[in-house]
PDB file of N, CA and C in Angstrom:
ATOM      1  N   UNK A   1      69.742  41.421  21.058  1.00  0.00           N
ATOM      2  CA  UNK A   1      69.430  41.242  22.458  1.00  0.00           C
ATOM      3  C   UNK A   1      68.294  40.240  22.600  1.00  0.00           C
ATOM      4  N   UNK A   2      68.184  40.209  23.880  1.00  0.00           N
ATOM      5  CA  UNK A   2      66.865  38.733  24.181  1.00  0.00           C
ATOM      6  C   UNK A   2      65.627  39.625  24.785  1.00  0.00           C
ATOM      7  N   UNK A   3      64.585  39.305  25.123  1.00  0.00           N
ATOM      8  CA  UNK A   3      63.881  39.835  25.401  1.00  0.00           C
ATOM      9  C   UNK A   3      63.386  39.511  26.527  1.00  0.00           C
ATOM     10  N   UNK A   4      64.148  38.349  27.263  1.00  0.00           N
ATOM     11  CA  UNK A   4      63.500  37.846  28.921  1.00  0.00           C
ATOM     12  C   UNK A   4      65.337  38.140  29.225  1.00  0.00           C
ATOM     13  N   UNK A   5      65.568  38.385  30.429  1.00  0.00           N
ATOM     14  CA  UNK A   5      67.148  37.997  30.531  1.00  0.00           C
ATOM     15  C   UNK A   5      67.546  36.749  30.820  1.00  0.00           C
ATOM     16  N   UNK A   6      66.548  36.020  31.246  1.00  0.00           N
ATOM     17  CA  UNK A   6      66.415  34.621  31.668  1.00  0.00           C
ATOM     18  C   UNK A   6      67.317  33.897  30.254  1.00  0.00           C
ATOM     19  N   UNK A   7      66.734  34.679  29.265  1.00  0.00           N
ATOM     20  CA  UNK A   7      67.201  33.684  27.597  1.00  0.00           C
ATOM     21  C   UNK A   7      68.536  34.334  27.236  1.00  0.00           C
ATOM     22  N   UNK A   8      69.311  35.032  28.060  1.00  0.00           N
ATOM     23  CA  UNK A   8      70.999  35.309  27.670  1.00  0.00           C
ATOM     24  C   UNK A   8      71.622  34.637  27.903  1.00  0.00           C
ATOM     25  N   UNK A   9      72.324  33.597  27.073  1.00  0.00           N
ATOM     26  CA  UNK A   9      73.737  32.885  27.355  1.00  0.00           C
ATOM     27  C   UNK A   9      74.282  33.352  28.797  1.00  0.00           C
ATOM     28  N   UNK A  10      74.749  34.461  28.785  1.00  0.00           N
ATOM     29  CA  UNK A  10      76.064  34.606  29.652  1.00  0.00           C
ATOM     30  C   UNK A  10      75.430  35.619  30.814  1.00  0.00           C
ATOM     31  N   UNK A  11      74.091  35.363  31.195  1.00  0.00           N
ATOM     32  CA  UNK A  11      73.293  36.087  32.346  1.00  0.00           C
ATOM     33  C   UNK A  11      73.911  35.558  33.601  1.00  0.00           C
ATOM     34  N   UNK A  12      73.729  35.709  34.296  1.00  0.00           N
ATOM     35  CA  UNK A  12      73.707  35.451  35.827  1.00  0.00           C
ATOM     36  C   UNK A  12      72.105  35.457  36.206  1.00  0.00           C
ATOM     37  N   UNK A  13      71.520  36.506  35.233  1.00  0.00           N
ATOM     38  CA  UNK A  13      70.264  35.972  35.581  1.00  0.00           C
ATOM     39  C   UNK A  13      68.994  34.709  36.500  1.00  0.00           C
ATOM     40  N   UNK A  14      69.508  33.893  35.163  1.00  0.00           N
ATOM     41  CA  UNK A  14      68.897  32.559  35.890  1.00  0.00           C
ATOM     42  C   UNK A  14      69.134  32.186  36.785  1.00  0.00           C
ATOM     43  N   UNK A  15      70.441  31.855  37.271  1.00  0.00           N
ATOM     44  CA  UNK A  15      71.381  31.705  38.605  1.00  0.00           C
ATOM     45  C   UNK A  15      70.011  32.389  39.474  1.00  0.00           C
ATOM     46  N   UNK A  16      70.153  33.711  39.771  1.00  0.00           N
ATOM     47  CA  UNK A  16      69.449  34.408  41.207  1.00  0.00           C
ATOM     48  C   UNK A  16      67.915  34.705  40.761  1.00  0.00           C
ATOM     49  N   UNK A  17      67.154  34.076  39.337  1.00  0.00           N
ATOM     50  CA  UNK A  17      66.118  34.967  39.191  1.00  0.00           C
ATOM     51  C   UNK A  17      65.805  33.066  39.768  1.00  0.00           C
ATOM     52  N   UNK A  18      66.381  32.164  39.508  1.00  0.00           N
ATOM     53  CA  UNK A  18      65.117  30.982  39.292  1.00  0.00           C
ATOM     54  C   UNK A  18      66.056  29.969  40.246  1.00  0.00           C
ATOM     55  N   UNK A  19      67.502  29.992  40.524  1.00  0.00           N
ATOM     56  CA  UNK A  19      68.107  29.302  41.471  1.00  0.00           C
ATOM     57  C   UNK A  19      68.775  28.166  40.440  1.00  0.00           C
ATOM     58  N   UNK A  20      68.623  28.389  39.031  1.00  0.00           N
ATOM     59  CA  UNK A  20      69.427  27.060  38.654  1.00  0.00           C
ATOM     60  C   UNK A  20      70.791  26.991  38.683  1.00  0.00           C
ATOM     61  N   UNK A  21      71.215  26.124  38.844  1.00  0.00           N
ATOM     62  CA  UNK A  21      72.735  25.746  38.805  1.00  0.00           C
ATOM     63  C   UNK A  21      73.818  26.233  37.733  1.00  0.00           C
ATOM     64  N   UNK A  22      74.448  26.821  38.069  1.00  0.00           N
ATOM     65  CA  UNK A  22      75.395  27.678  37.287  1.00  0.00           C
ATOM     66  C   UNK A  22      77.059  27.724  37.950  1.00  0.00           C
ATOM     67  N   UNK A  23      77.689  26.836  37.267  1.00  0.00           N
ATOM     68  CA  UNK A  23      78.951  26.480  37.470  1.00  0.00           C
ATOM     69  C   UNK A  23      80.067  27.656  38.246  1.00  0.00           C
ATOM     70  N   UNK A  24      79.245  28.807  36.986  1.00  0.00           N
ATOM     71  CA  UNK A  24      80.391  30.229  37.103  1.00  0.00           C
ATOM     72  C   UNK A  24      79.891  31.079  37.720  1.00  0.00           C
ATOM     73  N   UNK A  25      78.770  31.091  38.374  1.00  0.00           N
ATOM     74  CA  UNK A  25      78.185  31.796  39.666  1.00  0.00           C
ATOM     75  C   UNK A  25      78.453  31.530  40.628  1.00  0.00           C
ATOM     76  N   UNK A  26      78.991  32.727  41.403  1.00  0.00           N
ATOM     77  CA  UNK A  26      79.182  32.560  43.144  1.00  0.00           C
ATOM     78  C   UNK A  26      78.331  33.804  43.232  1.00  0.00           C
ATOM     79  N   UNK A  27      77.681  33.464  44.074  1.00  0.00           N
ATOM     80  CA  UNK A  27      77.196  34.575  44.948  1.00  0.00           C
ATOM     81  C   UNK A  27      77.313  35.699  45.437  1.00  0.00           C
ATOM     82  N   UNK A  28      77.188  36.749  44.954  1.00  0.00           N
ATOM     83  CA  UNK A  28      77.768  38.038  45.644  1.00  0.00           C
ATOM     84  C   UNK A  28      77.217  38.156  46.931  1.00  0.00           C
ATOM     85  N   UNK A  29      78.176  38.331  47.904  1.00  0.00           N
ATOM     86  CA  UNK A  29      77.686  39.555  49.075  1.00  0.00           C
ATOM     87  C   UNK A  29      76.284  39.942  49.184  1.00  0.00           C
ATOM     88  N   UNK A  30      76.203  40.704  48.350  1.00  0.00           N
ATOM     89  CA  UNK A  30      75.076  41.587  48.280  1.00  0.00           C
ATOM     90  C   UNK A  30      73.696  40.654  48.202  1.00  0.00           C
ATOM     91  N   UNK A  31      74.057  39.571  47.866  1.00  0.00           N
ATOM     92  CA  UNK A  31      72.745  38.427  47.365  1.00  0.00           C
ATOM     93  C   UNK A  31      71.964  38.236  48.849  1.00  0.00           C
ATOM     94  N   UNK A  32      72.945  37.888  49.059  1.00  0.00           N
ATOM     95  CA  UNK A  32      73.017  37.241  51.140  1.00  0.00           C
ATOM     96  C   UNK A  32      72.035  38.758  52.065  1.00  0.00           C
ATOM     97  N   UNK A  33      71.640  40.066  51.362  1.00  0.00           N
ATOM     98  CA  UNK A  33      71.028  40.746  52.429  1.00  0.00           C
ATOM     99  C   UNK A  33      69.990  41.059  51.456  1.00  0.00           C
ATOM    100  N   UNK A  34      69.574  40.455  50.517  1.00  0.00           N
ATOM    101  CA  UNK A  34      68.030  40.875  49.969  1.00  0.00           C
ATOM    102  C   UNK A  34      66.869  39.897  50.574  1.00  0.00           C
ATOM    103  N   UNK A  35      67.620  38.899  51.668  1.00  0.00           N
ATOM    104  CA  UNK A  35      66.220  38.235  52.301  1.00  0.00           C
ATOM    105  C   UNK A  35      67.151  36.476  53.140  1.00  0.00           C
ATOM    106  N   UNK A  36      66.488  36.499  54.329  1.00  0.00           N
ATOM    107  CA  UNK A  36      66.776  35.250  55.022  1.00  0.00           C
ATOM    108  C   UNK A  36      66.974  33.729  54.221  1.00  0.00           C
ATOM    109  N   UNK A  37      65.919  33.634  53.477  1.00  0.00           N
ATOM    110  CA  UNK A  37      65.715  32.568  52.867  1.00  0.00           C
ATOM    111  C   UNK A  37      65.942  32.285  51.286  1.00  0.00           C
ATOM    112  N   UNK A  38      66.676  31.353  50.769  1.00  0.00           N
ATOM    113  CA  UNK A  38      66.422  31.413  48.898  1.00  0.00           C
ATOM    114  C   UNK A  38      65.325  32.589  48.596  1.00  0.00           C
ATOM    115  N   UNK A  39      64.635  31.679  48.973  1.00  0.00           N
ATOM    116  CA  UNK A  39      62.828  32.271  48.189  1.00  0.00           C
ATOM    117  C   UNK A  39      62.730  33.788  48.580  1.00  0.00           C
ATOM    118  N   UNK A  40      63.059  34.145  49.715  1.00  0.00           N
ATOM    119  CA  UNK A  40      63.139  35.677  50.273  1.00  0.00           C
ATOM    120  C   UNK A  40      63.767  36.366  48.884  1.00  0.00           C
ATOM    121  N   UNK A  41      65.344  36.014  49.283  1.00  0.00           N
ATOM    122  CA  UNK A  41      66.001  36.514  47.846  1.00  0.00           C
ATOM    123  C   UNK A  41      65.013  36.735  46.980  1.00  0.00           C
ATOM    124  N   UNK A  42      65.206  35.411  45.705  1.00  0.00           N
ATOM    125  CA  UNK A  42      64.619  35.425  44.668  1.00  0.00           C
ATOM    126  C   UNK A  42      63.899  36.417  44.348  1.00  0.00           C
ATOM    127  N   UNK A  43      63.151  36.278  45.204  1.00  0.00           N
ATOM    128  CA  UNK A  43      61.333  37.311  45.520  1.00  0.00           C
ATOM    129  C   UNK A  43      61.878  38.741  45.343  1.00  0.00           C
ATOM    130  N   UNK A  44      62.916  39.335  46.166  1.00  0.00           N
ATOM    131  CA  UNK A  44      63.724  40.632  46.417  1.00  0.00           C
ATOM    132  C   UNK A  44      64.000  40.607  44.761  1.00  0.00           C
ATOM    133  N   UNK A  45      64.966  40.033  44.189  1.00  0.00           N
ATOM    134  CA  UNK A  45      65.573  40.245  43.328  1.00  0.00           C
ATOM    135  C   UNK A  45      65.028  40.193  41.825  1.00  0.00           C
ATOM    136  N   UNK A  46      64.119  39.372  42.035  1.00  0.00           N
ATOM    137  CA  UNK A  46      62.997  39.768  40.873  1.00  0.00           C
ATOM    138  C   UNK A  46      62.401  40.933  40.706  1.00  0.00           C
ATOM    139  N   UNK A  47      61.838  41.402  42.033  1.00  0.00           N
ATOM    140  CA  UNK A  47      61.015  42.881  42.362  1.00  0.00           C
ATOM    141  C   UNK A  47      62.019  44.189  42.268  1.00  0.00           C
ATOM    142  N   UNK A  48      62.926  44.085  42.135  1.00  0.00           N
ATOM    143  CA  UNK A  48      63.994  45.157  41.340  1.00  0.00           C
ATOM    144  C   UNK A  48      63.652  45.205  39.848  1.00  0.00           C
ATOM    145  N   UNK A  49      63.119  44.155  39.210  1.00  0.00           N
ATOM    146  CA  UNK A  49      63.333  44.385  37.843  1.00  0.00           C
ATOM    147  C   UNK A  49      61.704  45.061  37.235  1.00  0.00           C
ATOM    148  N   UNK A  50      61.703  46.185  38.002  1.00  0.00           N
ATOM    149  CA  UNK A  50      59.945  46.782  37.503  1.00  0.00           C
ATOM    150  C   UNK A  50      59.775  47.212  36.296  1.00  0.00           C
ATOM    151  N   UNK A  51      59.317  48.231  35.646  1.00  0.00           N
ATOM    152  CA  UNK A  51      59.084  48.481  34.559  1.00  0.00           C
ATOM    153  C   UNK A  51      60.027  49.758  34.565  1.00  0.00           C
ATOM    154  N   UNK A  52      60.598  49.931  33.475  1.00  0.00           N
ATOM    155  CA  UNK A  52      61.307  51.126  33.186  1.00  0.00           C
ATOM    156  C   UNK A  52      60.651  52.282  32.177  1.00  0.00           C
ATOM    157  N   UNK A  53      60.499  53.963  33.069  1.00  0.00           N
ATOM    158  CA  UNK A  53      59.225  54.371  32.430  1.00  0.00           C
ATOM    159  C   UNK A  53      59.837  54.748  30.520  1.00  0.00           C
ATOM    160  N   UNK A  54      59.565  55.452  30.215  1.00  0.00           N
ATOM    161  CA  UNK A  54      59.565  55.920  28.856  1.00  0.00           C
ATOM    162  C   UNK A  54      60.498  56.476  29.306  1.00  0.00           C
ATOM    163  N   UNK A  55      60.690  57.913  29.556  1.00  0.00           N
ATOM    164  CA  UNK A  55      61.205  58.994  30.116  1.00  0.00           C
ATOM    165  C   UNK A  55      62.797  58.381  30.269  1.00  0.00           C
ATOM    166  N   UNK A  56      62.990  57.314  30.991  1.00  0.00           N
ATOM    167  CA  UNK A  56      64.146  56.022  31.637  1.00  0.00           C
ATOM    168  C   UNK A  56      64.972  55.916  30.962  1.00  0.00           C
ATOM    169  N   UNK A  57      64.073  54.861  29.719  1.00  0.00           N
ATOM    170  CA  UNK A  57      64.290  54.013  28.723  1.00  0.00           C
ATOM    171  C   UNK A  57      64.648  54.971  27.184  1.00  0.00           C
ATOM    172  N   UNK A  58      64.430  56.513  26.994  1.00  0.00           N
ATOM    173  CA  UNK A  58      64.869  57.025  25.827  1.00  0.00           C
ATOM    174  C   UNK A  58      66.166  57.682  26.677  1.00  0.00           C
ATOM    175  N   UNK A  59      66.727  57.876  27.908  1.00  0.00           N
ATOM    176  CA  UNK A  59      67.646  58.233  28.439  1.00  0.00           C
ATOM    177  C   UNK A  59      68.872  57.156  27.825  1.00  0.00           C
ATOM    178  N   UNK A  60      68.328  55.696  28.392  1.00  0.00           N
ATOM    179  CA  UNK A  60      69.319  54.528  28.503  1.00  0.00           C
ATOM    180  C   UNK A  60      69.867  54.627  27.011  1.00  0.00           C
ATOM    181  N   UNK A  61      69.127  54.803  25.938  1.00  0.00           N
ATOM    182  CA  UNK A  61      68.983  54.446  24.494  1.00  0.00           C
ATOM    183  C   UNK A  61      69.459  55.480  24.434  1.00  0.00           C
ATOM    184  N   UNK A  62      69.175  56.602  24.383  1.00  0.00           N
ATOM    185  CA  UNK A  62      70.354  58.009  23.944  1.00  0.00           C
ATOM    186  C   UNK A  62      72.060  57.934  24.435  1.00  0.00           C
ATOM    187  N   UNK A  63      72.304  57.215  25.437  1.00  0.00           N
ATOM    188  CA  UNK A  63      73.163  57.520  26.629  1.00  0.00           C
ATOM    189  C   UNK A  63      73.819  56.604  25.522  1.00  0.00           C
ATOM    190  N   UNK A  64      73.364  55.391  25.528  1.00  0.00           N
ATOM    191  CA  UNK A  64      73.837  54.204  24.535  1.00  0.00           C
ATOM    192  C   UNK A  64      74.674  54.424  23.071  1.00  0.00           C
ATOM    193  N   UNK A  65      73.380  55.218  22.515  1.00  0.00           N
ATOM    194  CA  UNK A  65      73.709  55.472  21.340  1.00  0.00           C
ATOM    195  C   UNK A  65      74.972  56.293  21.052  1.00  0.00           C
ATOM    196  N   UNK A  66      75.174  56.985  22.325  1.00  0.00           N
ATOM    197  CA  UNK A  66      76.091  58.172  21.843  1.00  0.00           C
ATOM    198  C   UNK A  66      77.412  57.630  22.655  1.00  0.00           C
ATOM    199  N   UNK A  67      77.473  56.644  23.581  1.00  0.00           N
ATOM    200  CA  UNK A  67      78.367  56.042  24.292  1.00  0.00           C
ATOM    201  C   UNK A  67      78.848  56.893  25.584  1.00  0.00           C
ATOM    202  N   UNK A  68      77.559  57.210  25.884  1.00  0.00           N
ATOM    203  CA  UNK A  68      77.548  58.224  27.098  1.00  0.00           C
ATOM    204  C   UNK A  68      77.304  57.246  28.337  1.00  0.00           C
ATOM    205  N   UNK A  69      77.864  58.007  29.767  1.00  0.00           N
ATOM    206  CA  UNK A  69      77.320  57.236  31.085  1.00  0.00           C
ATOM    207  C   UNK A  69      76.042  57.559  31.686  1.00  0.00           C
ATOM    208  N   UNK A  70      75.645  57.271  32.351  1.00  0.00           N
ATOM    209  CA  UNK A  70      74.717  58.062  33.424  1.00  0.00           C
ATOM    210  C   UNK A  70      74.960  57.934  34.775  1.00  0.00           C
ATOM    211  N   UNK A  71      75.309  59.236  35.478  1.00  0.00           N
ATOM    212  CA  UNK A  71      74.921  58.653  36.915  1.00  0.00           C
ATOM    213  C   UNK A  71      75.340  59.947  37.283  1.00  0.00           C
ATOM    214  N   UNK A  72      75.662  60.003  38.723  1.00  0.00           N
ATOM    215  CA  UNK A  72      75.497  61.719  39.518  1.00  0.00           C
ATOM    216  C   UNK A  72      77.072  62.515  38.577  1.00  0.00           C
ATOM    217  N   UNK A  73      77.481  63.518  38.939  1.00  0.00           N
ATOM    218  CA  UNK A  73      78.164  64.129  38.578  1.00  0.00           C
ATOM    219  C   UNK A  73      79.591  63.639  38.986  1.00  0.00           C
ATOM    220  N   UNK A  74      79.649  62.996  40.486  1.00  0.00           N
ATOM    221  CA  UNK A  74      81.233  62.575  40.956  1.00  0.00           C
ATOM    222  C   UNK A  74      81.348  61.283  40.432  1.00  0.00           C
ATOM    223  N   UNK A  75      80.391  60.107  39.876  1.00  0.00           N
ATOM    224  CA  UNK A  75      80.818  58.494  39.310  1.00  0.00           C
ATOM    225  C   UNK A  75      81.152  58.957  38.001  1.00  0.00           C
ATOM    226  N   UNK A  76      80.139  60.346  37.294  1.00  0.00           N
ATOM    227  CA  UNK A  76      80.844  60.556  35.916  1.00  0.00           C
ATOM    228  C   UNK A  76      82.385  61.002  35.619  1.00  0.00           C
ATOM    229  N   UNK A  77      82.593  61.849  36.746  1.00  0.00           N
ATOM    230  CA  UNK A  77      84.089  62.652  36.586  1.00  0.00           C
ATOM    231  C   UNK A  77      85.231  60.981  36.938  1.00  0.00           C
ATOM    232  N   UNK A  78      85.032  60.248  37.899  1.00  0.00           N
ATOM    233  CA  UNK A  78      85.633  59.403  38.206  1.00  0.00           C
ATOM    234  C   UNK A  78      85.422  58.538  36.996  1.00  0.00           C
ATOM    235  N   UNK A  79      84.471  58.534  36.612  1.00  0.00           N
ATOM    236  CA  UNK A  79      84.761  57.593  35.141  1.00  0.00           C
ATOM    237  C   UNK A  79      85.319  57.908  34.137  1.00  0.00           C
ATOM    238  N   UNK A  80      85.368  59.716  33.676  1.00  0.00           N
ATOM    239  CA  UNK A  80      86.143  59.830  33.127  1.00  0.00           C
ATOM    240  C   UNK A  80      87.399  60.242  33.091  1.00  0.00           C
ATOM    241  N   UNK A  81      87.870  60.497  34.427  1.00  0.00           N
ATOM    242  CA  UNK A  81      89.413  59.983  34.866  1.00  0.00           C
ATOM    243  C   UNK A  81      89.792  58.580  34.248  1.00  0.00           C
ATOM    244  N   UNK A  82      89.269  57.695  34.897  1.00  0.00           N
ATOM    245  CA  UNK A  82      89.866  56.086  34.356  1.00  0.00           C
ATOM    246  C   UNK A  82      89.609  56.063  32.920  1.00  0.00           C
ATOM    247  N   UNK A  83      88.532  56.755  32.145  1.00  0.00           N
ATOM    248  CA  UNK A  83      88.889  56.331  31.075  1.00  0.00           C
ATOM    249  C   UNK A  83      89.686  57.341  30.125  1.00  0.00           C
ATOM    250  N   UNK A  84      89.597  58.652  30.741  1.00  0.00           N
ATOM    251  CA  UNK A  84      90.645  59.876  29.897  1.00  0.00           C
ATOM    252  C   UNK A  84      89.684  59.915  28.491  1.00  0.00           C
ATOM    253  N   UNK A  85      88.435  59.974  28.665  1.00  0.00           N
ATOM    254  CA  UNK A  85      87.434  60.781  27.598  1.00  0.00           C
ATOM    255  C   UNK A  85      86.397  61.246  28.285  1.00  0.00           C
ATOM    256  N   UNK A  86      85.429  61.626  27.651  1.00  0.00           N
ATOM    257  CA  UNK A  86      84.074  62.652  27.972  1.00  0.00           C
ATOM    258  C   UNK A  86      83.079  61.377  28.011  1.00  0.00           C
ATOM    259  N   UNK A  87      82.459  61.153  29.183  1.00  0.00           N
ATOM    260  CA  UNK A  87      80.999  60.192  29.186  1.00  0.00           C
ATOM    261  C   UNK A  87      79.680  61.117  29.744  1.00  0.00           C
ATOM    262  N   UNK A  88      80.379  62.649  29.747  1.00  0.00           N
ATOM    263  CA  UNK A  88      78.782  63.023  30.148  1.00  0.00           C
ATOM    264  C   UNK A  88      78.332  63.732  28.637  1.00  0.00           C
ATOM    265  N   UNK A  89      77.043  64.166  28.370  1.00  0.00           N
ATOM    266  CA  UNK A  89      77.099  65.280  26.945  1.00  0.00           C
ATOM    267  C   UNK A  89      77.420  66.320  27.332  1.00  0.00           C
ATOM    268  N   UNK A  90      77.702  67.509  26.410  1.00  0.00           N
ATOM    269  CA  UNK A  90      78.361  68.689  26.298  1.00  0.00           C
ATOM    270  C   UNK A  90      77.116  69.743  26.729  1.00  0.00           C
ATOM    271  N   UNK A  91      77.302  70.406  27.394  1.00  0.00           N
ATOM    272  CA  UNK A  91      75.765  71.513  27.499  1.00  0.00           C
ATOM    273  C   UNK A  91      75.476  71.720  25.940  1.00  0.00           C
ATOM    274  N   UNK A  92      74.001  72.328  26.676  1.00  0.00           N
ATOM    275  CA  UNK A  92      73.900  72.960  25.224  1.00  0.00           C
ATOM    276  C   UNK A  92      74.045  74.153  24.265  1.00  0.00           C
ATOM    277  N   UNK A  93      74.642  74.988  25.083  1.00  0.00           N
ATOM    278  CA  UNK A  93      75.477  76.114  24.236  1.00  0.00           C
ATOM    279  C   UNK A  93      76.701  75.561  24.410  1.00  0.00           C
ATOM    280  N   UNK A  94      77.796  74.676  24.371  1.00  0.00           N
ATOM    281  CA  UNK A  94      79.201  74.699  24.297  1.00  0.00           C
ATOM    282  C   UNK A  94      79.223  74.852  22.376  1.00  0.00           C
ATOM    283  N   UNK A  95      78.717  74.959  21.405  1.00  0.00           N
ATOM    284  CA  UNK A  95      79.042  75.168  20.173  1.00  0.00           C
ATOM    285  C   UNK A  95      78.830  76.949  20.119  1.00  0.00           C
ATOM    286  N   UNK A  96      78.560  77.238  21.204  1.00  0.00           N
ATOM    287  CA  UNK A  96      78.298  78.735  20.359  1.00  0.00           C
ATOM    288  C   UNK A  96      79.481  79.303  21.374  1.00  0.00           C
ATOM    289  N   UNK A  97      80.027  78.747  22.175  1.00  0.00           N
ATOM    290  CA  UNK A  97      81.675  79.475  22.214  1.00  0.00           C
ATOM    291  C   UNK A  97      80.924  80.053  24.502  1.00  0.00           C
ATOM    292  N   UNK A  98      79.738  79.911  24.489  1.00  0.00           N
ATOM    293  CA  UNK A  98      78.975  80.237  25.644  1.00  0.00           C
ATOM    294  C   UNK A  98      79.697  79.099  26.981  1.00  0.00           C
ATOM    295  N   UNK A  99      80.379  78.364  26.924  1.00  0.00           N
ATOM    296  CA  UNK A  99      81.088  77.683  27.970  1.00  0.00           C
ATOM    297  C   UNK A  99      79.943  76.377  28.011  1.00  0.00           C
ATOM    298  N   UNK A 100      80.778  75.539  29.085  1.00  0.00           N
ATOM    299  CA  UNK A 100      80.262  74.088  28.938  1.00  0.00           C
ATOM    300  C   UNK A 100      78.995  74.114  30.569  1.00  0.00           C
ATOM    301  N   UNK A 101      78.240  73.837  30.135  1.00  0.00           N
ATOM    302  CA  UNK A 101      77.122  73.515  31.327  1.00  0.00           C
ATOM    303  C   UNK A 101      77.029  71.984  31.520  1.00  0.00           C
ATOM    304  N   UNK A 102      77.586  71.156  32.535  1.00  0.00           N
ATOM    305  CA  UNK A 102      77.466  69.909  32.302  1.00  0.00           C
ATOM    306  C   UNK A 102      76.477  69.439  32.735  1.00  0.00           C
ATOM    307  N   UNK A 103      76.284  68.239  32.395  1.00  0.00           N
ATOM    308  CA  UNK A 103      74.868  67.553  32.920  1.00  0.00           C
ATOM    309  C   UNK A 103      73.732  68.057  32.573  1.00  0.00           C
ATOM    310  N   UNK A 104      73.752  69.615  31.900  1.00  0.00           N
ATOM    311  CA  UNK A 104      72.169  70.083  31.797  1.00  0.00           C
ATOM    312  C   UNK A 104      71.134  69.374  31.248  1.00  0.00           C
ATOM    313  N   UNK A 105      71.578  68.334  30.047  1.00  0.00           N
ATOM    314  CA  UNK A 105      70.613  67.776  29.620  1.00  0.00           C
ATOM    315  C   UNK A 105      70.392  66.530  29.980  1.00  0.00           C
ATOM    316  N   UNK A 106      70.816  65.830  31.587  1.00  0.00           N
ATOM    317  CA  UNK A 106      71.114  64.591  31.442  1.00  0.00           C
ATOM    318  C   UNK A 106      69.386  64.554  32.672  1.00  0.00           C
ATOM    319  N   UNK A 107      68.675  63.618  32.489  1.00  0.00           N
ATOM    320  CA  UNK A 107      67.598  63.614  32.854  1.00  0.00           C
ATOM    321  C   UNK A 107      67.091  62.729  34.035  1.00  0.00           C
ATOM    322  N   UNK A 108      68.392  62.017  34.531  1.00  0.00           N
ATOM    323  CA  UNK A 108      67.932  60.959  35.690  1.00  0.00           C
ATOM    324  C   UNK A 108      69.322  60.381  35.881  1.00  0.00           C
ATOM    325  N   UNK A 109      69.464  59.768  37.321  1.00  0.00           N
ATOM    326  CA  UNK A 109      70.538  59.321  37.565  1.00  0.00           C
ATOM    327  C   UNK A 109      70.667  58.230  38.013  1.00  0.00           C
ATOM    328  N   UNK A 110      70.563  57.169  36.964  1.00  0.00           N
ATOM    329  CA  UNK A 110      70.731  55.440  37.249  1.00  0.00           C
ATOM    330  C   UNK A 110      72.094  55.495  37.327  1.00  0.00           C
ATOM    331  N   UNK A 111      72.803  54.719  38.943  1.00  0.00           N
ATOM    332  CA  UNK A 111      73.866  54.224  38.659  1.00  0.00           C
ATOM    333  C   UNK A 111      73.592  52.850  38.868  1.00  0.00           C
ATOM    334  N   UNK A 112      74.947  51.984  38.407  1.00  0.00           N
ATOM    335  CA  UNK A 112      75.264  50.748  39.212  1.00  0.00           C
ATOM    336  C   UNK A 112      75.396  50.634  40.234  1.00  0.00           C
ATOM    337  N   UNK A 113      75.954  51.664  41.140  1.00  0.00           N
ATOM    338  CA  UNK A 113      76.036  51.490  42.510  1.00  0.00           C
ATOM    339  C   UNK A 113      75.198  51.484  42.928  1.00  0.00           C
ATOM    340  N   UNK A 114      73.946  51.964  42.828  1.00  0.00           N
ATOM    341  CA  UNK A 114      72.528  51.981  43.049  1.00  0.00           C
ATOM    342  C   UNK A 114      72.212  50.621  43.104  1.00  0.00           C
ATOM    343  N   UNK A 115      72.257  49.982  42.273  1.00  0.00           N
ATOM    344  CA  UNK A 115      71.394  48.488  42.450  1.00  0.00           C
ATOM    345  C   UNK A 115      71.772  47.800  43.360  1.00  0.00           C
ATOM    346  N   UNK A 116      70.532  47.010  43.765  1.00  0.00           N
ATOM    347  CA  UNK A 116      71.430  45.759  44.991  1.00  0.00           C
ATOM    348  C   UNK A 116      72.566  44.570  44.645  1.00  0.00           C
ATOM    349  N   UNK A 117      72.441  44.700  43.420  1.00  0.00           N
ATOM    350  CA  UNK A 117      73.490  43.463  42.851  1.00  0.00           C
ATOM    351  C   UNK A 117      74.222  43.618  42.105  1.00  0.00           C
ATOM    352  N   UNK A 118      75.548  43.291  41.669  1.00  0.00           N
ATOM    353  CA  UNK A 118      76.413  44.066  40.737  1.00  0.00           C
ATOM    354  C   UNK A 118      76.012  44.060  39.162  1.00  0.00           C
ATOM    355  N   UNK A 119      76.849  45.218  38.756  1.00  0.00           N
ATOM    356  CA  UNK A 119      76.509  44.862  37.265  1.00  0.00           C
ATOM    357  C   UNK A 119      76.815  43.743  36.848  1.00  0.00           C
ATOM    358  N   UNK A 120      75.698  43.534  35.627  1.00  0.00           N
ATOM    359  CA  UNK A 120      75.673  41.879  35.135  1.00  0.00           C
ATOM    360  C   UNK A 120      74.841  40.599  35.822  1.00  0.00           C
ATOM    361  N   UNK A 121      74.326  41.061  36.663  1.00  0.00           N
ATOM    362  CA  UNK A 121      73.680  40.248  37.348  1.00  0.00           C
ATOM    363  C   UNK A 121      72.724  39.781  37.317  1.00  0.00           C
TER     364      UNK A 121
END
């Protein structure tokens, strides 16, 4: 990974963080109501990218690691309809035969739909 998103090949980043010219960028929708002006934007869309606490960031990295989703309980079930597997974890008694508690251990609920701009952006 990169460590600015600005430095990813295939960001959209640069496009909306700095306005440069990018062939394969169009504009989402959503770009057009974070502020009247370019600079409005920009300004908006930078200030989304705050610090992500600890707490966040060992969620994202667990969720990752294990190829889990995050988000409320109805984007998880709908996600795992379309994909016909499990993206939330298993409670934590489902090994002792005690039934499945979902979500118990899931600690915050970042979705995509949440953000002002689509994923990848």
């Amino acid at each position: 990974m990169v460590s600015k998103p600005l430095d990813h090949f295939w960001s959209s980043h640069r496009y909306y963080a700095s306005g440069d010219a990018d062939s394969l960028v169009s504009p989402h929708a959503l770009w057009f109501q974070l502020g009247n002006t370019e600079s409005e934007r920009r300004q908006a869309f930078l200030d989304s990218f705050g610090q992500v606490s600890d707490a966040d960031l060992k969620m994202i990295r667990d969720s990752t690691k294990r190829g889990l989703a995050i988000g409320d309980e109805a984007a998880c079930k709908d996600l795992e309809a379309r994909l016909g597997r499990r993206v939330t974890p298993r409670g934590k008694d489902w090994r002792k035969g005690r039934g499945e508690r979902r979500g118990d251990d899931r600690t915050g609920d970042l979705l995509a739909s949440d953000c002002p701009l689509p994923a990848g952006v």
